[in-house]
Protein backbone atom coordinates (compact mmCIF):
# COMPACT_ATOMS: atom_id res chain seq x y z
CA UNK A 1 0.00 0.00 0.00
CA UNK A 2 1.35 2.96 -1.04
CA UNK A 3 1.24 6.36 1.52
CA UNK A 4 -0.49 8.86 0.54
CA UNK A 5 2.40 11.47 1.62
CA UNK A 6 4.85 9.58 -1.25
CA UNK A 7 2.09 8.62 -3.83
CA UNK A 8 2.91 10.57 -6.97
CA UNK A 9 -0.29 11.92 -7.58
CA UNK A 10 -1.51 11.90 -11.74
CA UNK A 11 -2.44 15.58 -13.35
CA UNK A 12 -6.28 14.75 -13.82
CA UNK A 13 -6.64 14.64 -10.13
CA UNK A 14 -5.55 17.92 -8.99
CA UNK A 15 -8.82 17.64 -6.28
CA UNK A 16 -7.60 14.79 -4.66
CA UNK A 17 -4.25 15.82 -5.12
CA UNK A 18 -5.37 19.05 -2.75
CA UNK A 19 -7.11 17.06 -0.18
CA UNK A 20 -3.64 15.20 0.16
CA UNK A 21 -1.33 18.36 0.32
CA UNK A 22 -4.39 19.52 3.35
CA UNK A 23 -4.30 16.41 4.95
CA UNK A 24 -0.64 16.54 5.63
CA UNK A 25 -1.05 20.19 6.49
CA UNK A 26 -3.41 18.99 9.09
CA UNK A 27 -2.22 15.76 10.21
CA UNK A 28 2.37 15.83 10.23
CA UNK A 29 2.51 12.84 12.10
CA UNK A 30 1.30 10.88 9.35
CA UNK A 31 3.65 12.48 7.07
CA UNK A 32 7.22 11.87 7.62
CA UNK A 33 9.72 14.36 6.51
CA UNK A 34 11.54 13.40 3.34
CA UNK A 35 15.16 11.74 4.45
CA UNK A 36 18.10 13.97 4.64
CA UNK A 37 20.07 14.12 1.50
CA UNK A 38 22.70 11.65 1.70
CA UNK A 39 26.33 12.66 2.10
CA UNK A 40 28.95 12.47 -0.94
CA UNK A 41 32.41 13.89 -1.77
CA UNK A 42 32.62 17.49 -3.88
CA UNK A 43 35.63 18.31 -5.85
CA UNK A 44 36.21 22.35 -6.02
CA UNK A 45 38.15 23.86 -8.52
CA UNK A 46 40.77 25.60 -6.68
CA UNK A 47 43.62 27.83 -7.35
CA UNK A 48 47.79 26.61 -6.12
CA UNK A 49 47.53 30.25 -4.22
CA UNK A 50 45.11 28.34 -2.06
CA UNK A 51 47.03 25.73 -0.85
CA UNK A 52 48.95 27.07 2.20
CA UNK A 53 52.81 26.21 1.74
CA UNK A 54 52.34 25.09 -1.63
CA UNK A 55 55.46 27.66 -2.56
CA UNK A 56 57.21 26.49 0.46
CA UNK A 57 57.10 22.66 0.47
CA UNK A 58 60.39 21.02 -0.28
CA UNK A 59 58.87 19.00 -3.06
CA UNK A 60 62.31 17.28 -4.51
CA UNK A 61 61.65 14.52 -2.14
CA UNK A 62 58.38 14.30 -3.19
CA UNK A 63 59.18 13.59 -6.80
CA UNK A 64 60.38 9.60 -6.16
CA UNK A 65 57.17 8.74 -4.13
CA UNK A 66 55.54 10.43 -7.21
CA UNK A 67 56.97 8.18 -9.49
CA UNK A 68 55.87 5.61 -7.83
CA UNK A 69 52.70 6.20 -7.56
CA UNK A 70 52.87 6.26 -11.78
CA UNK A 71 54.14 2.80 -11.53
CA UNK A 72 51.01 1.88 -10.60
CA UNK A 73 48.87 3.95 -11.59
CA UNK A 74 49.81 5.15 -14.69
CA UNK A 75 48.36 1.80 -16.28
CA UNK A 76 44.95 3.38 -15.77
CA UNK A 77 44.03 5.71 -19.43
CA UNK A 78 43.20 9.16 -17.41
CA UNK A 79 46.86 8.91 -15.90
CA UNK A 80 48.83 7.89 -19.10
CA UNK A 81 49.89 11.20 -20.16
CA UNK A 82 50.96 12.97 -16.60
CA UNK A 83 52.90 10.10 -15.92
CA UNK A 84 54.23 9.33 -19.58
CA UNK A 85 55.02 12.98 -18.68
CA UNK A 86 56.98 12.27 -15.68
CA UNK A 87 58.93 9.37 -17.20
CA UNK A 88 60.82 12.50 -19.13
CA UNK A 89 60.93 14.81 -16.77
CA UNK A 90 64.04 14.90 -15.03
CA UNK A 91 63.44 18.05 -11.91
CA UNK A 92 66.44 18.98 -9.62
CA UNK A 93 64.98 21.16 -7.44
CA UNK A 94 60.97 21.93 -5.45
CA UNK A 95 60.75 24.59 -8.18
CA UNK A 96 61.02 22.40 -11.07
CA UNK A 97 58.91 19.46 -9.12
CA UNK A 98 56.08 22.40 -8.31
CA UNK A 99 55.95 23.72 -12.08
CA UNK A 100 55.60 20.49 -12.93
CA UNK A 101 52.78 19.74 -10.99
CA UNK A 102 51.23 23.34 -12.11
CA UNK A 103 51.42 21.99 -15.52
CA UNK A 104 49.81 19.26 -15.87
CA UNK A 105 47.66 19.21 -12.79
CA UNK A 106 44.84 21.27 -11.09
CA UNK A 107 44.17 21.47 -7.50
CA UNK A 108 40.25 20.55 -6.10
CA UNK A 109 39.76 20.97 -2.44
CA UNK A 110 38.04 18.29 -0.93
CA UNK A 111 34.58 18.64 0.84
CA UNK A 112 31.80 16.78 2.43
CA UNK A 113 28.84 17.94 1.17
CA UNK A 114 25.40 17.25 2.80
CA UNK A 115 22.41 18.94 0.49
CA UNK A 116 23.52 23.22 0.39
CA UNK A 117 26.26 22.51 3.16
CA UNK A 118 29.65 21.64 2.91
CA UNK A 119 32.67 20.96 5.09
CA UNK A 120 36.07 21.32 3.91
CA UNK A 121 37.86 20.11 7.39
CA UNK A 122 38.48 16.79 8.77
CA UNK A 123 40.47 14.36 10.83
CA UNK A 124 44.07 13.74 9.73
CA UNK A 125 45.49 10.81 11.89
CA UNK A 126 49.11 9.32 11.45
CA UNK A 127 50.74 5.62 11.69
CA UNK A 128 54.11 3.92 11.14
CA UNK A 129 56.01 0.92 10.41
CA UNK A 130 57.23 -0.44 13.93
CA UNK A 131 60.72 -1.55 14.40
CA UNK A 132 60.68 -4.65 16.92
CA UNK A 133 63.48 -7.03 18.56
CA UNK A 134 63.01 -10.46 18.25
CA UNK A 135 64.76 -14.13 17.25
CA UNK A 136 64.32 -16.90 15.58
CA UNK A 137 64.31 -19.19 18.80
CA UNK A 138 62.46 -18.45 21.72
CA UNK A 139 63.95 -17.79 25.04
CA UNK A 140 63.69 -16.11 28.28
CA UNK A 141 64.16 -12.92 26.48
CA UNK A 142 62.53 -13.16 23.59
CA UNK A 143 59.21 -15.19 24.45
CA UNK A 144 56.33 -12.92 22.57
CA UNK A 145 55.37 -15.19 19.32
CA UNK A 146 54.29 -13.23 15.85
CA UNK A 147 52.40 -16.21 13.75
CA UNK A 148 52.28 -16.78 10.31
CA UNK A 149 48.75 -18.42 9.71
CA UNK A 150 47.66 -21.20 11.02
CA UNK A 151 47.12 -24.43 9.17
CA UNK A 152 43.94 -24.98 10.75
CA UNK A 153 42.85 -21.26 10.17
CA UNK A 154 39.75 -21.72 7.72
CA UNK A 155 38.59 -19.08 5.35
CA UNK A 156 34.82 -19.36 4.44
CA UNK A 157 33.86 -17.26 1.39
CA UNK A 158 29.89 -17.03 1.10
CA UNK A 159 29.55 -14.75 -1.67
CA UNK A 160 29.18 -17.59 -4.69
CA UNK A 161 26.13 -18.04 -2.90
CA UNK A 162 25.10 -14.84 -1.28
CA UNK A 163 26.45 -12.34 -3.51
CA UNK A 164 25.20 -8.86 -0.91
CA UNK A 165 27.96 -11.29 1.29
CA UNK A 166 30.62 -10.42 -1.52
CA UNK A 167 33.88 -9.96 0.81
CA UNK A 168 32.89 -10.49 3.81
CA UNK A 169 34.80 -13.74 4.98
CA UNK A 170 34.42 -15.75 8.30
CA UNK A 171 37.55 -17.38 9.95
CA UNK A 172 37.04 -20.52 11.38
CA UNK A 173 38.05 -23.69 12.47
CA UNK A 174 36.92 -27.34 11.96
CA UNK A 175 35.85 -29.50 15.62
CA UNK A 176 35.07 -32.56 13.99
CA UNK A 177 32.28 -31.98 11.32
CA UNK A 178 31.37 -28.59 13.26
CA UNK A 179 32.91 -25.00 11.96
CA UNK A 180 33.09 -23.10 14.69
CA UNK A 181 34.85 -19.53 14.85
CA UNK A 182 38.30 -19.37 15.68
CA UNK A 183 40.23 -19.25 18.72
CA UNK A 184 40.52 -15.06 20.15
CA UNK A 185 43.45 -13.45 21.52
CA UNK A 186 42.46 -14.92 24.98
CA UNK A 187 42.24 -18.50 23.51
CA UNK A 188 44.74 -18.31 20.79
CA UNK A 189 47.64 -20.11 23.29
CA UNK A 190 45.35 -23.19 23.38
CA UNK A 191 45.92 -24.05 19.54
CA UNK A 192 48.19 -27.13 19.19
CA UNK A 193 48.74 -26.26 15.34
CA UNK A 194 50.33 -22.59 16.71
CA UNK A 195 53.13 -24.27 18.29
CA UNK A 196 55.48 -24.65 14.91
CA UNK A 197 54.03 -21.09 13.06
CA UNK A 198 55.89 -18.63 14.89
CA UNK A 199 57.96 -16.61 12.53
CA UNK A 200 59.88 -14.75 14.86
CA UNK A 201 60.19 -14.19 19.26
CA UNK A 202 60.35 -10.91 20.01
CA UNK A 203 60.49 -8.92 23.54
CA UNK A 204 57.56 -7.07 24.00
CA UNK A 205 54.08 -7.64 24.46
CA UNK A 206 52.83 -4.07 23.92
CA UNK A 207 55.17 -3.50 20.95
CA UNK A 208 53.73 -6.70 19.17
CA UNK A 209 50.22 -5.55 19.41
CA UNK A 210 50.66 -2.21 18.24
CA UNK A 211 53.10 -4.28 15.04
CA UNK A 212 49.36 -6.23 14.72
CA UNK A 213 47.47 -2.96 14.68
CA UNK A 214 50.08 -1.25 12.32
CA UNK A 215 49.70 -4.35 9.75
CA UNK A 216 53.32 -4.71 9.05
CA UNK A 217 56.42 -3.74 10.77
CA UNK A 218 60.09 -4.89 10.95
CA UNK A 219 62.13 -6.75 13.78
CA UNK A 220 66.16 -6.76 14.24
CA UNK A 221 67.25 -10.31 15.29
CA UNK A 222 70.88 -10.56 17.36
CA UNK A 223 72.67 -11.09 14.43
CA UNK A 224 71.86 -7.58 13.33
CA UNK A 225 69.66 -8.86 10.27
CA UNK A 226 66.66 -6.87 9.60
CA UNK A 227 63.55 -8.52 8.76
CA UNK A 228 59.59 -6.97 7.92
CA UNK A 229 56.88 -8.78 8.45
CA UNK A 230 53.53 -7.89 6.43
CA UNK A 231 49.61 -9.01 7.21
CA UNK A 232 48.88 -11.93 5.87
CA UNK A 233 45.60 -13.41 7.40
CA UNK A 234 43.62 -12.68 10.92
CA UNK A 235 41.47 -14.59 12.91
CA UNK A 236 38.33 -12.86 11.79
CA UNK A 237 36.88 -11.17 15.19
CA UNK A 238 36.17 -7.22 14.91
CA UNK A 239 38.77 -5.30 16.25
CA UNK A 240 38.07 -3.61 19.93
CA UNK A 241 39.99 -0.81 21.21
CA UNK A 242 42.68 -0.63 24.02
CA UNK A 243 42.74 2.28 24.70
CA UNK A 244 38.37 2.46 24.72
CA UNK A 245 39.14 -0.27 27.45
CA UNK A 246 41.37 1.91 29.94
CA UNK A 247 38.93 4.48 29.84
CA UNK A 248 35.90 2.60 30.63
CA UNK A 249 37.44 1.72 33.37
CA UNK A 250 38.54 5.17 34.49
CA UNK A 251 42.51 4.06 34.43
CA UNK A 252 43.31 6.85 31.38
CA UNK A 253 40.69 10.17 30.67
CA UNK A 254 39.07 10.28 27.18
CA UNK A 255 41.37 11.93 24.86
CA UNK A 256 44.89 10.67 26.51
CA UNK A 257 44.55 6.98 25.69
CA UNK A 258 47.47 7.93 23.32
CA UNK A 259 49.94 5.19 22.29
CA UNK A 260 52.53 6.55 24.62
CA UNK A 261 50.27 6.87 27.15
CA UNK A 262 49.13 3.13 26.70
CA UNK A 263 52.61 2.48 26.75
CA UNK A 264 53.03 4.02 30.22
CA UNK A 265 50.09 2.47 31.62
CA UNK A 266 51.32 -0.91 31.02
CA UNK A 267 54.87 -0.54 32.64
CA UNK A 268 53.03 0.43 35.35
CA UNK A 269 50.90 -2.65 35.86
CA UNK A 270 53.29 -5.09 34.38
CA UNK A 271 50.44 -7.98 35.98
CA UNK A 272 47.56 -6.57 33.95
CA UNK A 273 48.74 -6.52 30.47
CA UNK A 274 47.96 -9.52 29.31
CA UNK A 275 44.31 -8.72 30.74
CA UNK A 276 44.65 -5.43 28.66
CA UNK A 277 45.55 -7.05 25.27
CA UNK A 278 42.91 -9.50 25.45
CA UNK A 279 40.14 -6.92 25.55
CA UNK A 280 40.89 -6.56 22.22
CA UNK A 281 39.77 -10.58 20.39
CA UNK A 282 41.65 -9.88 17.26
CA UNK A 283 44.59 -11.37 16.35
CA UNK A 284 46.68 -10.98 13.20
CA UNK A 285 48.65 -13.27 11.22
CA UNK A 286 51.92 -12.50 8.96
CA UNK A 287 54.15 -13.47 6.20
CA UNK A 288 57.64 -12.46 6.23
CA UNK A 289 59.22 -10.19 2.71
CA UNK A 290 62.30 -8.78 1.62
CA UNK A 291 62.89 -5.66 3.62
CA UNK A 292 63.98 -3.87 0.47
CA UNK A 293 65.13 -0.26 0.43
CA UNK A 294 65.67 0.42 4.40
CA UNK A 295 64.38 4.27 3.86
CA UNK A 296 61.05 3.24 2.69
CA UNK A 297 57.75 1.67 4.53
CA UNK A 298 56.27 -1.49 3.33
CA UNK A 299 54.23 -1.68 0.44
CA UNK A 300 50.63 0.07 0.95
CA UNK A 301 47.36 -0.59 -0.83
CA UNK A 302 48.48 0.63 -3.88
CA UNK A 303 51.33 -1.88 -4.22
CA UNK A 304 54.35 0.11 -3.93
CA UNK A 305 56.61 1.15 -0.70
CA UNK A 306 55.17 3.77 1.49
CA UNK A 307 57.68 7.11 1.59
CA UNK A 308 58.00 8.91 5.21
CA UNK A 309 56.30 11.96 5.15
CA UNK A 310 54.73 11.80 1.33
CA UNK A 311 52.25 9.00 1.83
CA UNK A 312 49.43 8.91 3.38
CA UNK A 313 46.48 6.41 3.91
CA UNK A 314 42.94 7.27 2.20
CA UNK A 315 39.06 6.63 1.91
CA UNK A 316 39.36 5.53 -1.85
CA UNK A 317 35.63 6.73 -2.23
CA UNK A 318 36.57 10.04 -1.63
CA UNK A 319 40.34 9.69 -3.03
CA UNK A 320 41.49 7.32 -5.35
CA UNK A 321 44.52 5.09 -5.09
CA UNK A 322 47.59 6.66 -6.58
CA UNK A 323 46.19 10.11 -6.78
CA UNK A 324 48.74 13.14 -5.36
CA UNK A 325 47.17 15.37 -2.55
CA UNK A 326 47.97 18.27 -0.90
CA UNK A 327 47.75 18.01 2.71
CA UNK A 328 47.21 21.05 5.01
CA UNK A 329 47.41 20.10 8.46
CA UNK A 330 49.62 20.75 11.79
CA UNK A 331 52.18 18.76 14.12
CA UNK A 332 50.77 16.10 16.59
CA UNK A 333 49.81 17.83 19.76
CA UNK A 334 51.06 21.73 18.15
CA UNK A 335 49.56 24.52 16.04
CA UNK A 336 52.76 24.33 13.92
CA UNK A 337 51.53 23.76 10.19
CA UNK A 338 52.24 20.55 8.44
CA UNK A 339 51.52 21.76 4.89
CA UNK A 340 53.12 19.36 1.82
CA UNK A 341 52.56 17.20 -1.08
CA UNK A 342 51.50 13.38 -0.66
CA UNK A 343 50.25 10.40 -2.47
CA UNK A 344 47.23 8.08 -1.73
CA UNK A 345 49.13 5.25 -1.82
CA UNK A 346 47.42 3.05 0.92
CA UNK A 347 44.12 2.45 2.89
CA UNK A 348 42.97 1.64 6.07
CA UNK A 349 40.19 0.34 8.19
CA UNK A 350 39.67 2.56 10.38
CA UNK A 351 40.22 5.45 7.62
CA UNK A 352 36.71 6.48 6.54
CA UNK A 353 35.37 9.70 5.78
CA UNK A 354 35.42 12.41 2.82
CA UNK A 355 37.98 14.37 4.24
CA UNK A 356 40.21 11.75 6.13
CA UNK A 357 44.02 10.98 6.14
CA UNK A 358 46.41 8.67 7.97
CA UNK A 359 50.01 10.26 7.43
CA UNK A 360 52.79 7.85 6.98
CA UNK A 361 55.44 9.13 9.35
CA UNK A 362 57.91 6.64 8.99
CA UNK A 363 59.91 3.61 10.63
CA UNK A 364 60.60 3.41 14.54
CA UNK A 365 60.17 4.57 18.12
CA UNK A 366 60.31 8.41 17.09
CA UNK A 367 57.98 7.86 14.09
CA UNK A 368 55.53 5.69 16.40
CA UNK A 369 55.84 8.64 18.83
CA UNK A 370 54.31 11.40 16.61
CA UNK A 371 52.12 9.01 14.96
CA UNK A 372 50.42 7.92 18.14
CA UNK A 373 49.72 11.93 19.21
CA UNK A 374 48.69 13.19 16.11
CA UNK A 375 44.81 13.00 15.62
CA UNK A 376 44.53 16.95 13.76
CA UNK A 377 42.17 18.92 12.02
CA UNK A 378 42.84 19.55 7.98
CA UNK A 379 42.00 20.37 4.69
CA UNK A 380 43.12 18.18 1.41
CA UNK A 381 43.02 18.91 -2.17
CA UNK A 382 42.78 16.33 -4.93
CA UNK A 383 45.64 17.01 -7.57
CA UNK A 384 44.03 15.79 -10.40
CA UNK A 385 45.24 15.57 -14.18
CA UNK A 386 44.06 18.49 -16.45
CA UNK A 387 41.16 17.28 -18.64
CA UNK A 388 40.31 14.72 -17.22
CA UNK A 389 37.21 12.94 -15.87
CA UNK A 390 36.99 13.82 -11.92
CA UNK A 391 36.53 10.41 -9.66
CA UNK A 392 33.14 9.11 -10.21
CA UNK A 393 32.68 11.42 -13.72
């Protein structure tokens, strides 16, 4: 039955159509206001003047992440000729790199837009690749396991059969003909088929998590060999925050469950991290890879090596994969601006939104330092190639 307040009411019965427009005059509660208009991404033209420290940026560093970006992208048709471009371009210094860029591209600032309103500001967060100490062999000082997966780690795809299930996947694990879900974080130590899967020991509890949350990460063994470990698998439950944890229970105050905070907190109760780490059920599995160049992250979404300080992690609905963007934002914890170029060149779970950014700061205790303070406001523009289709055009 159709309501009257959304019937579509035919020209030869403009009488009835008037006792309907009186009714809801007279009677609101049986005419519900039209939904809101639904949220999407707007692209603005813009002008470089715009971009605060786009004159100032020292862009010559920028130009290898660049080109890597091209590598992958530059299969796609709308990014053939910047990047064909680029292959010939050969800048020495951020004044060649930013005429370049002033070329070929043209700068759209980034909004949310919500029917006549829209918001150019949003939350810029930052990560990092840990750095870890470990072995091969466990000991007494090296007795914190990081698994590869599991042999009897089951993957169950539904979507052949449901396709609105298309990826969502359910880890489980076979008790004789029954699939039941697979062990958490609390009950992961009770898995017989763990015992010969650990890639590496290494030292510290807190530092492993934060190497799960992080998705990849490196770890030094004694005999000064460097290896990185990327995400290869998890054990399928949804992923529950830490630091949510300490504050429910009034041990840290909303808006200081920091990672150096969390840090703190657990050398202080030494007894109670274990209890801490379980709160959170999910558990990650990884694969070892070549470290490759030392200066540069492992690989990101986009399939090439994340650069400190030029990439950054993306909503691909809002910015796609590959795309360059310039990021105005400011230090963790400071006012001091943090204004330069960067490439989409990875995603992230927990990075949703139309103006949203995780900034790659880079590999280690001093990178994991500013990356666990920084949670800023910002703007971002879309550098896009001139002439061509915007995303979603």
């Amino acid at each position: 039955m159709i309501s009257k307040c959304r019937a579509r009411v035919p020209a030869g019965v403009a009488a009835a159509a008037a006792m309907l427009l009186a009714g809801c005059a007279t009677t609101p509660s049986t005419c519900p206001p039209p939904p809101p208009p639904a949220p999407h991404t707007a692209y603005e033209p813009a002008s470089w003047s715009d971009l605060p420290g786009w004159n100032s940026d020292q862009m010559q560093d920028a130009w290898p992440a660049f080109l890597a970006s091209c590598n992958a992208a530059g299969r796609r048709q709308r990014w053939q000729g910047v990047c064909d471009a680029a292959a010939g371009a050969h800048p020495v210094t951020s004044g060649d790199v930013r005429a370049f860029f002033e070329r070929y591209f043209q700068p759209f600032a980034i909004e949310k837009q919500v029917g006549s309103q829209a918001d150019a500001v949003g939350l810029i967060t930052g990560y990092f690749e840990p750095l870890l100490y470990g072995a091969r062999t466990p000991s007494s000082a090296f007795d914190i396991p990081l698994y590869a997966p599991p042999p009897d780690l089951l993957t169950v795809d539904l979507a052949a059969e449901y396709p609105q299930l298309r990826g969502m996947r359910i880890r489980a694990r076979l008790v004789g003909r029954r699939v039941v879900p697979y062990y958490s974080r609390a009950d992961l130590n009770r898995d017989p088929a763990l015992e010969d899967d650990a890639i590496v020991w290494v030292n510290d509890a807190v530092s492993a998590f934060f190497l799960e949350v992080q998705g990849s990460g490196r770890v030094r063994l004694p005999s000064g060999e460097t290896i990185r470990l990327h995400y290869a698998d998890e054990n399928g439950y949804p992923y529950h925050s830490i630091g949510l944890y300490l504050i429910d229970r009034g041990e840290l105050k909303r808006g200081e469950a920091t990672v150096p905070a969390i840090r703190e907190w657990a050398l202080a109760h030494p007894d109670r991290v274990q209890e801490l780490l379980d709160a959170d059920p999910s558990v990650v599995f990884f694969q070892e890879e070549p470290l490759g160049n030392p200066a540069l992250g492992p690989k990101g979404s986009l399939g090439v090596p994340l650069t400190p300080g030029r990439s950054v992690a993306v909503d691909t609905s809002a910015v796609p994969l590959g795309a360059p963007v310039f990021l105005a934002t400011t230090l963790p914890d400071s006012n001091t601006a943090l204004d330069r170029l960067v490439f989409a060149q990875d995603t992230g779970g927990a990075i949703r939104g139309f103006v949203r950014a995780d900034y790659f700061w880079g590999i280690g205790a001093q990178a994991g330092a500013q990356a666990g303070e920084m949670r800023q406001q910002g703007r971002m523009w879309l550098i896009w190639p001139k002439g061509e289709p915007l995303p979603g055009g």
